[in-house]
Protein backbone atom coordinates (compact mmCIF):
# COMPACT_ATOMS: atom_id res chain seq x y z
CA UNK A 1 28.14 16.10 50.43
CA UNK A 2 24.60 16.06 50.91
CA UNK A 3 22.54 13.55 48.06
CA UNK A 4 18.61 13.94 47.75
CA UNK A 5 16.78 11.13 45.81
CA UNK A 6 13.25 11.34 44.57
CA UNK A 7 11.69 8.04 43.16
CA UNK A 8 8.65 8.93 41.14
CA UNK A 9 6.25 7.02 38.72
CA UNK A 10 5.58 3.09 38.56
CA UNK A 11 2.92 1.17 38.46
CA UNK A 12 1.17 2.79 41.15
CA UNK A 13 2.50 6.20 40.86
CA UNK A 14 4.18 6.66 44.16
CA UNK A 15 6.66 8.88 45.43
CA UNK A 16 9.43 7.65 47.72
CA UNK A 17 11.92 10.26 49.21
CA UNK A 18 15.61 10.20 50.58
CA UNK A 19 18.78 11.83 51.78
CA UNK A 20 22.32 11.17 52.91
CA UNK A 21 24.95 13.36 54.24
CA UNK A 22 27.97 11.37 52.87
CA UNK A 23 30.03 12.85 56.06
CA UNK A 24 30.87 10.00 58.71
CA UNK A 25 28.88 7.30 56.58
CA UNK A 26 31.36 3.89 56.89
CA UNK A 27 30.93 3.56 53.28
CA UNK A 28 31.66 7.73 52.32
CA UNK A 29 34.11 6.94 50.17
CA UNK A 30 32.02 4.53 47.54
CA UNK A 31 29.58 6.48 48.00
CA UNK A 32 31.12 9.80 46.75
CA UNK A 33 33.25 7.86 43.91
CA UNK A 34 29.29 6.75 42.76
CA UNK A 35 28.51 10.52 42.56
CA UNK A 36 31.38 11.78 41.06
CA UNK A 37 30.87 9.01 38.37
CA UNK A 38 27.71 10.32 37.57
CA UNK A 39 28.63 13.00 35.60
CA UNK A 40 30.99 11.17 33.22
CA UNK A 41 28.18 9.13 32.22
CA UNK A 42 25.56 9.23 29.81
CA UNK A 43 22.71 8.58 31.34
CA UNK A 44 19.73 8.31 28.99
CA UNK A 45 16.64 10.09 28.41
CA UNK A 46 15.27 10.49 31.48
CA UNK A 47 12.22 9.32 29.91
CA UNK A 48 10.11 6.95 31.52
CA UNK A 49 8.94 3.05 29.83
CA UNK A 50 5.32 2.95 30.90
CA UNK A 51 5.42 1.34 34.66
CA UNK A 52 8.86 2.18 35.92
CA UNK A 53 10.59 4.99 37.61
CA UNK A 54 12.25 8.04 36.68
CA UNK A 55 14.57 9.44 40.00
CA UNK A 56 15.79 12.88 40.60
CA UNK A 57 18.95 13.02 41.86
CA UNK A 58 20.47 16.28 43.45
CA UNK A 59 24.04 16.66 44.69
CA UNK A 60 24.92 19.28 46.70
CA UNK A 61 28.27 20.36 47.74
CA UNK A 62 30.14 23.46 46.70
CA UNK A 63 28.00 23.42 43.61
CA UNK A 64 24.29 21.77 43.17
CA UNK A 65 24.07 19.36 40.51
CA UNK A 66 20.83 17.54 39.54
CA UNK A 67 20.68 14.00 37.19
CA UNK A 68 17.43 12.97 35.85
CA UNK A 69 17.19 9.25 35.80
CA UNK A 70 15.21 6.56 34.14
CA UNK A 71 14.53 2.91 35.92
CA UNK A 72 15.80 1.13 31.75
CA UNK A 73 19.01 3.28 32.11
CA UNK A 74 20.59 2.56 35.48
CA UNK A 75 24.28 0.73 35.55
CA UNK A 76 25.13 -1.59 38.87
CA UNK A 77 26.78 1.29 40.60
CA UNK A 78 24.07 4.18 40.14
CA UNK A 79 21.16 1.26 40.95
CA UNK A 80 23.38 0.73 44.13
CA UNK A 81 23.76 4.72 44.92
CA UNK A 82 20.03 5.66 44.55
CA UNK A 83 18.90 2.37 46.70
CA UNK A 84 21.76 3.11 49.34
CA UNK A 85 20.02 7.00 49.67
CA UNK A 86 16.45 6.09 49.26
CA UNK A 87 17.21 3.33 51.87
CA UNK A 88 18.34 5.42 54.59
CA UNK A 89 15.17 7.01 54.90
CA UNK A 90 13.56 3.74 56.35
């Protein structure tokens, strides 16, 4: 499964970009479990508070499925999933 983050909007209005293939990660496992948890959950407006981030979130596998997300309306495990993509990037 290939997951596609886009951070937008902050303070300074930057855009930060990542991608995983879950395939031969150590961690695949957690990692899919986090996605597959997404869509069980409500996950908010997807509106922005003024100065934090809204992230885009695109799964694809057999099917392409894209979560907007606000910075106020992140749980532990979907805080862990977009850090864990955006940080593979670096």
């Amino acid at each position: 499964m290939i997951v596609s983050v886009t951070r937008s909007g902050g303070f300074a209005g930057l855009i930060h970009q990542g991608e995983l293939d879950t395939t031969g990660q150590p961690d695949a496992d957690r990692l899919e479990a986090a996605v597959r948890a997404l869509g069980a959950k409500d996950l908010g407006s997807g509106r922005p508070q003024p100065d934090r981030y809204v992230y885009r979130l695109e799964v694809r596998d057999a099917d392409t499925t894209i979560h907007i997300v606000a910075e106020q309306d992140l749980d532990e495990a979907t805080a862990w999933l977009l850090d864990r993509v955006l940080g593979s990037e670096a």
